[in-house]
C-alpha atoms as a PDB file:
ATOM      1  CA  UNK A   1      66.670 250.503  45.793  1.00  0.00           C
ATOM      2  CA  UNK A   2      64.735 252.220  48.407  1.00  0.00           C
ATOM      3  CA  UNK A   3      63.113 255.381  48.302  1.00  0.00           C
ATOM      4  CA  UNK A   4      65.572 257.228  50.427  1.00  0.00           C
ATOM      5  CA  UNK A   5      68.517 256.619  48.467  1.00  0.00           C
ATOM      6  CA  UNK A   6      68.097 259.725  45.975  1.00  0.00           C
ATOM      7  CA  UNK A   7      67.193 261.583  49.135  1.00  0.00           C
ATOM      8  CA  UNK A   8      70.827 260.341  50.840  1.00  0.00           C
ATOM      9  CA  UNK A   9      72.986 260.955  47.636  1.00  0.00           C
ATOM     10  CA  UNK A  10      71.957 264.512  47.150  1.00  0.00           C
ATOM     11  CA  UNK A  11      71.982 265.145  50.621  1.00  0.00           C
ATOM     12  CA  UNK A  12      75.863 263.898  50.329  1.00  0.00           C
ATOM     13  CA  UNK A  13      76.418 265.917  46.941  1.00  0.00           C
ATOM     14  CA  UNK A  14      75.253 268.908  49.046  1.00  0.00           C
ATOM     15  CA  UNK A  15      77.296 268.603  52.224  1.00  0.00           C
ATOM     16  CA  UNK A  16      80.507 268.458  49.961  1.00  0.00           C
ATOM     17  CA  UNK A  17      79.449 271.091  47.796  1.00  0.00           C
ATOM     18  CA  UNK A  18      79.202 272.869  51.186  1.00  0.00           C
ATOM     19  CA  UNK A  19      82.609 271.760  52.379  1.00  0.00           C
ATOM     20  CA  UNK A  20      84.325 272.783  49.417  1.00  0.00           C
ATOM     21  CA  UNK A  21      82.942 276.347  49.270  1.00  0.00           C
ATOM     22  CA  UNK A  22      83.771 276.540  53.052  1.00  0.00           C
ATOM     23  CA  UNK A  23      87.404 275.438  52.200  1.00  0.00           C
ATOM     24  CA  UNK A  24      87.473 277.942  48.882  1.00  0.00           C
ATOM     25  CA  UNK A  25      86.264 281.045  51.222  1.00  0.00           C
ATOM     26  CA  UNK A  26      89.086 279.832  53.984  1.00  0.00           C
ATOM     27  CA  UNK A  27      91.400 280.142  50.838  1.00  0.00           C
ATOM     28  CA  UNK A  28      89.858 283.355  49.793  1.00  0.00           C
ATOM     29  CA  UNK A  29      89.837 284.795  52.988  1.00  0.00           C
ATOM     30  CA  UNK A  30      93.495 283.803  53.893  1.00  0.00           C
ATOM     31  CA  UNK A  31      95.018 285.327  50.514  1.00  0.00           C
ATOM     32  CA  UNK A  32      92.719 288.907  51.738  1.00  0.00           C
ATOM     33  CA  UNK A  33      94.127 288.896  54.669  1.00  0.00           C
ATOM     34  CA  UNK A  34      97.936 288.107  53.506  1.00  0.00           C
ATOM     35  CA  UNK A  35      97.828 291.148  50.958  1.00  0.00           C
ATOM     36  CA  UNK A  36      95.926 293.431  53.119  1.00  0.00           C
ATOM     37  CA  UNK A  37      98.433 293.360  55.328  1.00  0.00           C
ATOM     38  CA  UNK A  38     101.065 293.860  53.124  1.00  0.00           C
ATOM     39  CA  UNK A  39      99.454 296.623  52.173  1.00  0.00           C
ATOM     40  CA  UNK A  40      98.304 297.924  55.662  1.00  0.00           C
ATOM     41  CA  UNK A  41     102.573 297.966  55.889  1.00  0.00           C
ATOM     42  CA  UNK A  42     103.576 299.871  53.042  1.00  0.00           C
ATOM     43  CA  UNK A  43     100.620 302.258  53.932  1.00  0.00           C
ATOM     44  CA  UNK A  44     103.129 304.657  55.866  1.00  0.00           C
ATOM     45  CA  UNK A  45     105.658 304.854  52.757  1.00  0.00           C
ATOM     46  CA  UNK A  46     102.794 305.431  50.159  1.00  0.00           C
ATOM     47  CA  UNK A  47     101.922 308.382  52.691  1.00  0.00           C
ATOM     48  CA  UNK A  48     105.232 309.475  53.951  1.00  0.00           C
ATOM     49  CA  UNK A  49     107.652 308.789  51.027  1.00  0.00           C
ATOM     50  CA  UNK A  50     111.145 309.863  51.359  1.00  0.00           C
ATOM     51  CA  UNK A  51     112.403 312.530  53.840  1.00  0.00           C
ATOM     52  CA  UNK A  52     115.842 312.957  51.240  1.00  0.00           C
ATOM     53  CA  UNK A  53     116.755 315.572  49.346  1.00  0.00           C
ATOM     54  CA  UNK A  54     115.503 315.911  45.829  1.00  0.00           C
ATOM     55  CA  UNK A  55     118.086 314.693  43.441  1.00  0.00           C
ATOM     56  CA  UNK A  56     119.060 318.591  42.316  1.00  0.00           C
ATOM     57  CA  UNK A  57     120.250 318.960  45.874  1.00  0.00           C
ATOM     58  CA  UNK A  58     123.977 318.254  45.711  1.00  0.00           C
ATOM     59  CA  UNK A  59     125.517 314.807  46.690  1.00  0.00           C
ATOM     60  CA  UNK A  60     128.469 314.943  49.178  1.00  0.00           C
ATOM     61  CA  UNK A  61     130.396 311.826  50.394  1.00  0.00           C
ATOM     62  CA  UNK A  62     128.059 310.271  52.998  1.00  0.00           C
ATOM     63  CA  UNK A  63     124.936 312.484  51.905  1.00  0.00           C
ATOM     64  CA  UNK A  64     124.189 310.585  48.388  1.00  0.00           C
ATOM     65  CA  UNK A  65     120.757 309.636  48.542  1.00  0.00           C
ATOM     66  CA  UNK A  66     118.210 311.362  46.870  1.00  0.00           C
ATOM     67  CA  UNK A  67     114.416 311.207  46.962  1.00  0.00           C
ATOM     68  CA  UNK A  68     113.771 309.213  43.727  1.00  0.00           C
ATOM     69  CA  UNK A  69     110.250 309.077  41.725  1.00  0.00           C
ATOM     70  CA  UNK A  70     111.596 307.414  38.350  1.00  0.00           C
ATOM     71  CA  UNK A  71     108.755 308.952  36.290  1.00  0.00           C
ATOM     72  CA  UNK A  72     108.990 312.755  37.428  1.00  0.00           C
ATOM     73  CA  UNK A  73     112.013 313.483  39.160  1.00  0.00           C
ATOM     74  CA  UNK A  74     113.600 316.688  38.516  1.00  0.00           C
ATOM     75  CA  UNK A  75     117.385 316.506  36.954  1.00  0.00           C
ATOM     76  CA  UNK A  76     120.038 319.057  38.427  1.00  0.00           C
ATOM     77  CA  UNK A  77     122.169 321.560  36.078  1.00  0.00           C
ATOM     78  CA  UNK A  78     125.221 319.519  34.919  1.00  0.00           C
ATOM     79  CA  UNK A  79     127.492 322.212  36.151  1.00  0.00           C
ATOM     80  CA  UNK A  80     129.178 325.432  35.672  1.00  0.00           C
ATOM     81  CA  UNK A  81     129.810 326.063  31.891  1.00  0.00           C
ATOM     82  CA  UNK A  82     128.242 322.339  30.864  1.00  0.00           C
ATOM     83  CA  UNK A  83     125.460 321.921  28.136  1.00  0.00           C
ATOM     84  CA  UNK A  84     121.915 321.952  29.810  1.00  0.00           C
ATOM     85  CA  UNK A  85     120.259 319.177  30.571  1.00  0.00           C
ATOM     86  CA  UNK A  86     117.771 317.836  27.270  1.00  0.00           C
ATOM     87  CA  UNK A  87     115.091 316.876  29.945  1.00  0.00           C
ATOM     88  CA  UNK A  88     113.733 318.936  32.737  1.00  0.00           C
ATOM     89  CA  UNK A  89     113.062 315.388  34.460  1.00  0.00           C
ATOM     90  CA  UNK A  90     112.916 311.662  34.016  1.00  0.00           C
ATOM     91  CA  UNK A  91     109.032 312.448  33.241  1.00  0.00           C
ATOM     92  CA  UNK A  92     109.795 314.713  30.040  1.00  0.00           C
ATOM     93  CA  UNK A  93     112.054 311.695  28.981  1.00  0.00           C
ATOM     94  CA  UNK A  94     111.253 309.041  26.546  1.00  0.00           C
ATOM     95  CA  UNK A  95     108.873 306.227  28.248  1.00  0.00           C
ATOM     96  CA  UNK A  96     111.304 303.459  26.524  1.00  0.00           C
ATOM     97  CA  UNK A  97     114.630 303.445  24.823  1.00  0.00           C
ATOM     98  CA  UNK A  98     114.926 305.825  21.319  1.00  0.00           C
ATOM     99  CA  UNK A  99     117.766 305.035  19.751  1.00  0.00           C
ATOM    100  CA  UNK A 100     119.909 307.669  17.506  1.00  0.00           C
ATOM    101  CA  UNK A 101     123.017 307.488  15.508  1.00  0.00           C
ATOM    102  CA  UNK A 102     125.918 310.506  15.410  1.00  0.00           C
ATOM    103  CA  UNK A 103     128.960 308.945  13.653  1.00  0.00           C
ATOM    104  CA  UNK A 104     130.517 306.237  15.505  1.00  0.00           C
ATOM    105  CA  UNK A 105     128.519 306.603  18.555  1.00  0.00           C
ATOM    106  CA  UNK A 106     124.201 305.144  19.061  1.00  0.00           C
ATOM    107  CA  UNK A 107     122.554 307.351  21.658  1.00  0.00           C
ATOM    108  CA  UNK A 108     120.403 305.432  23.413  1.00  0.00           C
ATOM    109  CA  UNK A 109     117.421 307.232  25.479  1.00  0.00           C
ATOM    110  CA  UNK A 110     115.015 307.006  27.873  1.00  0.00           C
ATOM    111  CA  UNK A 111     113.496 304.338  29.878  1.00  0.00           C
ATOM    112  CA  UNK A 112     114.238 300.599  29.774  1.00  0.00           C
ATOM    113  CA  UNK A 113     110.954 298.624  28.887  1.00  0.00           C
ATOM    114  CA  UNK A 114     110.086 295.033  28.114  1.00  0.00           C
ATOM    115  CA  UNK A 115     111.363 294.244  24.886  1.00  0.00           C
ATOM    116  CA  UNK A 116     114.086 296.827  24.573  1.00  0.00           C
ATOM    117  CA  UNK A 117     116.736 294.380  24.833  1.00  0.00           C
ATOM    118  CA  UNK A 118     115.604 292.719  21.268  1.00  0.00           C
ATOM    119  CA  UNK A 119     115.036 295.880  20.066  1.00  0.00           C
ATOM    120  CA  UNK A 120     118.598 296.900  20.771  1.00  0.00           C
ATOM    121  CA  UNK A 121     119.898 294.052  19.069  1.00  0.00           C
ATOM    122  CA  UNK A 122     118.114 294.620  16.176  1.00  0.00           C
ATOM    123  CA  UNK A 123     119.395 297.974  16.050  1.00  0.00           C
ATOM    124  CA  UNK A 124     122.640 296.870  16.179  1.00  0.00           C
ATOM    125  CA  UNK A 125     122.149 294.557  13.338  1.00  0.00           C
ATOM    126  CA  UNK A 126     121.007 297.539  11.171  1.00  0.00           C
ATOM    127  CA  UNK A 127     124.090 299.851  12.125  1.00  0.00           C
ATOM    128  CA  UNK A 128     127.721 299.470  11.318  1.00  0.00           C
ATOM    129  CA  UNK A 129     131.116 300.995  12.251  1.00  0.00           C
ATOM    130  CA  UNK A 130     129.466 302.169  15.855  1.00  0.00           C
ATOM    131  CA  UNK A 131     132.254 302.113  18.355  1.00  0.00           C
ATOM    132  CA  UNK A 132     130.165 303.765  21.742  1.00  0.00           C
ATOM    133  CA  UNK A 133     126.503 303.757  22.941  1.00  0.00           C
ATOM    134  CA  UNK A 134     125.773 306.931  24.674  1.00  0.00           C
ATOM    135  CA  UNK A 135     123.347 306.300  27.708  1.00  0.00           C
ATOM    136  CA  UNK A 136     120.994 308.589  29.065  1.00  0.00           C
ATOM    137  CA  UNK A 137     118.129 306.931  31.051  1.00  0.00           C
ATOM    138  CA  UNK A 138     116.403 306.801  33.905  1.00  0.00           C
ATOM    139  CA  UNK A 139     116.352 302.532  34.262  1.00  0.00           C
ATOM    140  CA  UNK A 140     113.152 300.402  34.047  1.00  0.00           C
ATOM    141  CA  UNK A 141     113.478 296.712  33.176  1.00  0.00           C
ATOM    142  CA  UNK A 142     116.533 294.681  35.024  1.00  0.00           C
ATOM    143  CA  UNK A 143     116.303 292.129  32.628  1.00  0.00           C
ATOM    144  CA  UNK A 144     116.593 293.770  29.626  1.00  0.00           C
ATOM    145  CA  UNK A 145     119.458 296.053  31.131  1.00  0.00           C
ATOM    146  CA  UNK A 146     121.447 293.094  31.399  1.00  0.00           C
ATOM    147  CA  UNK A 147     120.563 291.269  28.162  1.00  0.00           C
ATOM    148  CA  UNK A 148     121.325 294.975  26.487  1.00  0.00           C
ATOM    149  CA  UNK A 149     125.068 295.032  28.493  1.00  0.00           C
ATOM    150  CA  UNK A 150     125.784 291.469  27.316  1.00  0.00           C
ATOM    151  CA  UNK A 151     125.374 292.615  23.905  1.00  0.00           C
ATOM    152  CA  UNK A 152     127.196 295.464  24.041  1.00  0.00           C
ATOM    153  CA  UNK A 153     130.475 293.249  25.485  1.00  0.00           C
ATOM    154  CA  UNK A 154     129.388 291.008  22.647  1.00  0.00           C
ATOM    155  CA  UNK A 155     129.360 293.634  19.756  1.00  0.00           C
ATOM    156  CA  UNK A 156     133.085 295.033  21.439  1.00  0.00           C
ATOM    157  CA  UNK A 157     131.153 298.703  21.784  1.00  0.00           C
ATOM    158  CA  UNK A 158     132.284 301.203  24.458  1.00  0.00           C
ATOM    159  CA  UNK A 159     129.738 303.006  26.604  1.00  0.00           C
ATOM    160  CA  UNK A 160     129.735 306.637  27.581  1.00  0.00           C
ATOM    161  CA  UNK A 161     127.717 309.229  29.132  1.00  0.00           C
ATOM    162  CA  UNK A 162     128.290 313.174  28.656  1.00  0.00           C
ATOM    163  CA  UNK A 163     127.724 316.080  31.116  1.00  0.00           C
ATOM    164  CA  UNK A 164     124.190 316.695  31.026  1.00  0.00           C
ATOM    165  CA  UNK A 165     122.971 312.321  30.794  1.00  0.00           C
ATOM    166  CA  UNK A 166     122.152 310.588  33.646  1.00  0.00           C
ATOM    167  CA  UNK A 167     121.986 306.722  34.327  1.00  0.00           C
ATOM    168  CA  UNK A 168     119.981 305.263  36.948  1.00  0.00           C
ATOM    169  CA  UNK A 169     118.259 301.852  38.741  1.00  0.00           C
ATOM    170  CA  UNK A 170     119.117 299.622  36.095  1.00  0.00           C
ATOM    171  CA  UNK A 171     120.823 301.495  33.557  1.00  0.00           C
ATOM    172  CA  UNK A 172     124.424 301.005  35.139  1.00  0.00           C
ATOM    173  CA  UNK A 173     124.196 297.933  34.731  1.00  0.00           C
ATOM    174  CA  UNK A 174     123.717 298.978  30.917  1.00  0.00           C
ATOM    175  CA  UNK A 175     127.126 300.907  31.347  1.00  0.00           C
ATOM    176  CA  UNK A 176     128.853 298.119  32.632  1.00  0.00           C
ATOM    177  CA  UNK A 177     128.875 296.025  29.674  1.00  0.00           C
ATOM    178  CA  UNK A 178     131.215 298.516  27.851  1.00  0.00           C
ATOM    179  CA  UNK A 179     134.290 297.062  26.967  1.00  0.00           C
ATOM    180  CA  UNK A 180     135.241 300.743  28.322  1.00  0.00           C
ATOM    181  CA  UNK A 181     133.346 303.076  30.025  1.00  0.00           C
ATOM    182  CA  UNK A 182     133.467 306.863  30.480  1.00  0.00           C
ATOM    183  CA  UNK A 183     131.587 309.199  32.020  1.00  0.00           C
ATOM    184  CA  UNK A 184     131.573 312.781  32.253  1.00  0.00           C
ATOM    185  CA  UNK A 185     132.767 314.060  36.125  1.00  0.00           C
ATOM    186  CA  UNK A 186     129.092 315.937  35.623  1.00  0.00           C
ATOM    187  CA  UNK A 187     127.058 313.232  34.696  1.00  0.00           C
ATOM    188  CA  UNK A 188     125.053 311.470  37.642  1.00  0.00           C
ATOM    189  CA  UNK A 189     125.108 307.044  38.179  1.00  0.00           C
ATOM    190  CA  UNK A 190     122.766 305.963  41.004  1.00  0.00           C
ATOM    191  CA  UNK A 191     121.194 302.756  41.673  1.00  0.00           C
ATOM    192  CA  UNK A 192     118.452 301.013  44.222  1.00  0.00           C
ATOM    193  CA  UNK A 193     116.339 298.213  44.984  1.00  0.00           C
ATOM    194  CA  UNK A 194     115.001 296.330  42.287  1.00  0.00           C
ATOM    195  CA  UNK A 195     111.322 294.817  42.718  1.00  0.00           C
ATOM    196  CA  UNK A 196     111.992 292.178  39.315  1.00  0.00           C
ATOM    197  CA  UNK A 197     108.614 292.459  38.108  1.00  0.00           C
ATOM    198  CA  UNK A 198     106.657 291.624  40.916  1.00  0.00           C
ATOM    199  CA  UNK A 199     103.628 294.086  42.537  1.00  0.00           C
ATOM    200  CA  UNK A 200     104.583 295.229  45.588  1.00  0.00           C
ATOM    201  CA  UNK A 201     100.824 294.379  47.013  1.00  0.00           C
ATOM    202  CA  UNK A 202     101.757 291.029  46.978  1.00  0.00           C
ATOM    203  CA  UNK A 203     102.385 288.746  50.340  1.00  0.00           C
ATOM    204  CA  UNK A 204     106.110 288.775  50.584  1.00  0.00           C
ATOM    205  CA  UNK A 205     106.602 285.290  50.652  1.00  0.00           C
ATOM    206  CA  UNK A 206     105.342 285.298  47.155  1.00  0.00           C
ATOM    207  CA  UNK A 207     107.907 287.846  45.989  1.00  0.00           C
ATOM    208  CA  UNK A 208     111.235 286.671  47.929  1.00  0.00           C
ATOM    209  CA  UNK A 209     112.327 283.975  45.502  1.00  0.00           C
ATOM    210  CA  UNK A 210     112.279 286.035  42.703  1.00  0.00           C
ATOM    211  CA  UNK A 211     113.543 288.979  44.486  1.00  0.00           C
ATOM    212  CA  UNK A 212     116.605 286.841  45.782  1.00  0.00           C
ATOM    213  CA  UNK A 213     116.854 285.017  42.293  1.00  0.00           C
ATOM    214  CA  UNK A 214     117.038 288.527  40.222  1.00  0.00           C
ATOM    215  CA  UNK A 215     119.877 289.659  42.536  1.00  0.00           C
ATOM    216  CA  UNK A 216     121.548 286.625  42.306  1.00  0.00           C
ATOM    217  CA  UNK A 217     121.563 287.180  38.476  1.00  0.00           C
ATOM    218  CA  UNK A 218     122.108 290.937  38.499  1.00  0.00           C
ATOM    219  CA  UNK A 219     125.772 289.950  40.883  1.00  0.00           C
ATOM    220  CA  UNK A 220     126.662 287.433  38.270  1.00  0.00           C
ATOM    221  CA  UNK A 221     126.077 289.557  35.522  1.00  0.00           C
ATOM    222  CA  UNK A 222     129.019 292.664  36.938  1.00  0.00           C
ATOM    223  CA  UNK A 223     130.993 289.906  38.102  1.00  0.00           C
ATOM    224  CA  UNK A 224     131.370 288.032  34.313  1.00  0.00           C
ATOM    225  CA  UNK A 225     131.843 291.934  33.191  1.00  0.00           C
ATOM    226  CA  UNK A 226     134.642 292.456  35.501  1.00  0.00           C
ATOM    227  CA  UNK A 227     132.900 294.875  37.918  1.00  0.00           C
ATOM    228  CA  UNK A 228     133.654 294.435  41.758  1.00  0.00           C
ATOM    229  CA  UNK A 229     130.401 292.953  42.999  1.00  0.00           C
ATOM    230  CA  UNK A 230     130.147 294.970  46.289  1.00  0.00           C
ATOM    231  CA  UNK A 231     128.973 297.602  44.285  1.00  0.00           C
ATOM    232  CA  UNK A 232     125.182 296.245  44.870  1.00  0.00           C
ATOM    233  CA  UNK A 233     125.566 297.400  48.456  1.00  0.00           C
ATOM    234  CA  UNK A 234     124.525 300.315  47.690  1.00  0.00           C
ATOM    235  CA  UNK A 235     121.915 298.935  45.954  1.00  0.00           C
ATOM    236  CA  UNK A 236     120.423 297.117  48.161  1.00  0.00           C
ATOM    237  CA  UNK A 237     120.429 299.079  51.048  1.00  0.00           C
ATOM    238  CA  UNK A 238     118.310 302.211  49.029  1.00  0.00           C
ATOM    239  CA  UNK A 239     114.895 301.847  48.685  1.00  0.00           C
ATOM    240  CA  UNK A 240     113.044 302.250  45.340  1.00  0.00           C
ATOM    241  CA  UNK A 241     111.593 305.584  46.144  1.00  0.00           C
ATOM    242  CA  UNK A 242     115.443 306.862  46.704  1.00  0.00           C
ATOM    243  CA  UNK A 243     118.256 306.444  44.454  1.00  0.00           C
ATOM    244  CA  UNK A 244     122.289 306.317  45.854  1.00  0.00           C
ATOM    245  CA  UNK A 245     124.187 308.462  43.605  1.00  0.00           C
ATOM    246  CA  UNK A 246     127.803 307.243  42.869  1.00  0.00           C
ATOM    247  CA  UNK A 247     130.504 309.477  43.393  1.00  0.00           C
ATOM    248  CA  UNK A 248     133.527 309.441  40.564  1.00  0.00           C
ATOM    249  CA  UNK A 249     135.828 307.479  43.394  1.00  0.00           C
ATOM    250  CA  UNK A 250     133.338 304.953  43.717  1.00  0.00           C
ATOM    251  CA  UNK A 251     132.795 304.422  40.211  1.00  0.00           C
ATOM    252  CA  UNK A 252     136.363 303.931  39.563  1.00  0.00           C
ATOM    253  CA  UNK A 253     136.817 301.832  42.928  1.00  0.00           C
ATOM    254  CA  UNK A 254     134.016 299.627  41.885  1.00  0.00           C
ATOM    255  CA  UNK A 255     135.759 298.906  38.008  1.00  0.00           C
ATOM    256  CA  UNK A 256     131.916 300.307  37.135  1.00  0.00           C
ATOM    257  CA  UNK A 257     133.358 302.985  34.784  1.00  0.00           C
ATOM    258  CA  UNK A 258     136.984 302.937  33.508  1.00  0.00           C
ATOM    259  CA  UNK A 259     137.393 306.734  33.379  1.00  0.00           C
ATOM    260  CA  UNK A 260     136.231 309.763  34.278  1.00  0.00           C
ATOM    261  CA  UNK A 261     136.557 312.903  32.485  1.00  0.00           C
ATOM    262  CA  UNK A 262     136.206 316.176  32.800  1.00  0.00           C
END
């Protein structure tokens, strides 16, 4: 062995240390570069959010969207002679589901978080004789929505919503697993775009799959609970920062409630 041979092999240890750092920053600079620009695009959103109406503004057919900021959105009055709304806004609600008993019927309130599916379930298990869950929510979770309207077409319980509730982003889909489903001509339904857990400051290729995968499920899901699927249009075409409030035709058009009352 020569002299020069240590010399040679750390020489070559350091050249491919070298390389792969060079090929880690390319990585690292790549995946910068990717989100920044993501971000760089939502930039004028985060800035300029929704030109629409508030959602106490009135909906007429063809003017249904509403600006929509699930965690402090003002709720309108419920209507000439109808029982004030409990919450000033979706802020003042309950940051996950509370669930409350009166006879036959399991008021369930607030928003949808992780875990609230089991947690319904459970509840169920604990309660007997209910007939209806009352809904009043402002959505969260898609997942749990629809693992909390399976169980309710399981369990053979109704759903219902009164004058002064509201049910929106996922909770309709909450509503439609009521073997039936009524809601007061006064209470307000509107859905949007979904994001299925993933940060919106992440490259879009990243987030498509799942995106396409969770709608995919959520279509399923109304079509095994008898709901006309076209629905989601609405849905899909509303961005998260807006919600499309149903109107009672639509509703009944769309098999998402089975009557509405006055």
């Amino acid at each position: 062995m020569s002299a020069a041979e240590p010399h040679g092999r750390v020489r070559r240890g350091w050249n491919t240390r070298r390389v792969l750092l060079a090929v880690l920053g390319l990585q690292l600079g790549l995946a910068v570069f990717l989100a920044g620009r993501d971000v760089i695009a939502a930039l004028p959103q985060m800035a300029w959010p929704s030109s629409q109406p508030q959602l106490t503004t009135p909906v007429v057919p063809g003017d249904q969207r509403r600006r929509y900021a699930p965690r402090d959105t003002p709720l309108p009055d419920a209507g000439p002679g109808s029982p004030e709304r409990p919450f000033r806004n979706t802020a003042d609600m309950p940051q996950r589901l509370e669930f409350h008993r009166e006879g036959d019927v399991l008021r369930a309130t607030g928003g949808i978080e992780a875990g609230d599916a089991k947690r319904f379930q459970e509840e169920l298990a604990r309660e007997e004789g209910l007939s209806r869950v009352r809904l009043n929510s402002p959505g969260g979770s898609v997942s749990d929505a629809l693992e909390i309207g399976r169980g309710l077409r399981a369990a053979g319980l109704e759903t219902v919503m009164g004058a002064e509730d509201v049910c929106f982003s996922a909770c309709p889909y909450v509503l439609a697993g009521g073997t039936v489903r009524r809601v007061h001509a006064d209470a307000q339904v509107g859905m949007h775009q979904h994001y299925f857990g993933k940060s919106t400051v992440l490259p879009a290729f990243l987030a498509v799959e799942d995106i396409q995968r969770g709608q995919g499920a959520v279509m399923t899901y109304l079509d095994a609970m008898g709901i006309d699927t076209l629905v989601m249009r609405h849905a899909l075409a509303t961005p998260p920062d807006e919600i499309y409030v149903l109107l009672a035709d639509e509703m009944l058009d769309y098999r998402l409630v089975t009557e509405v009352v006055e």
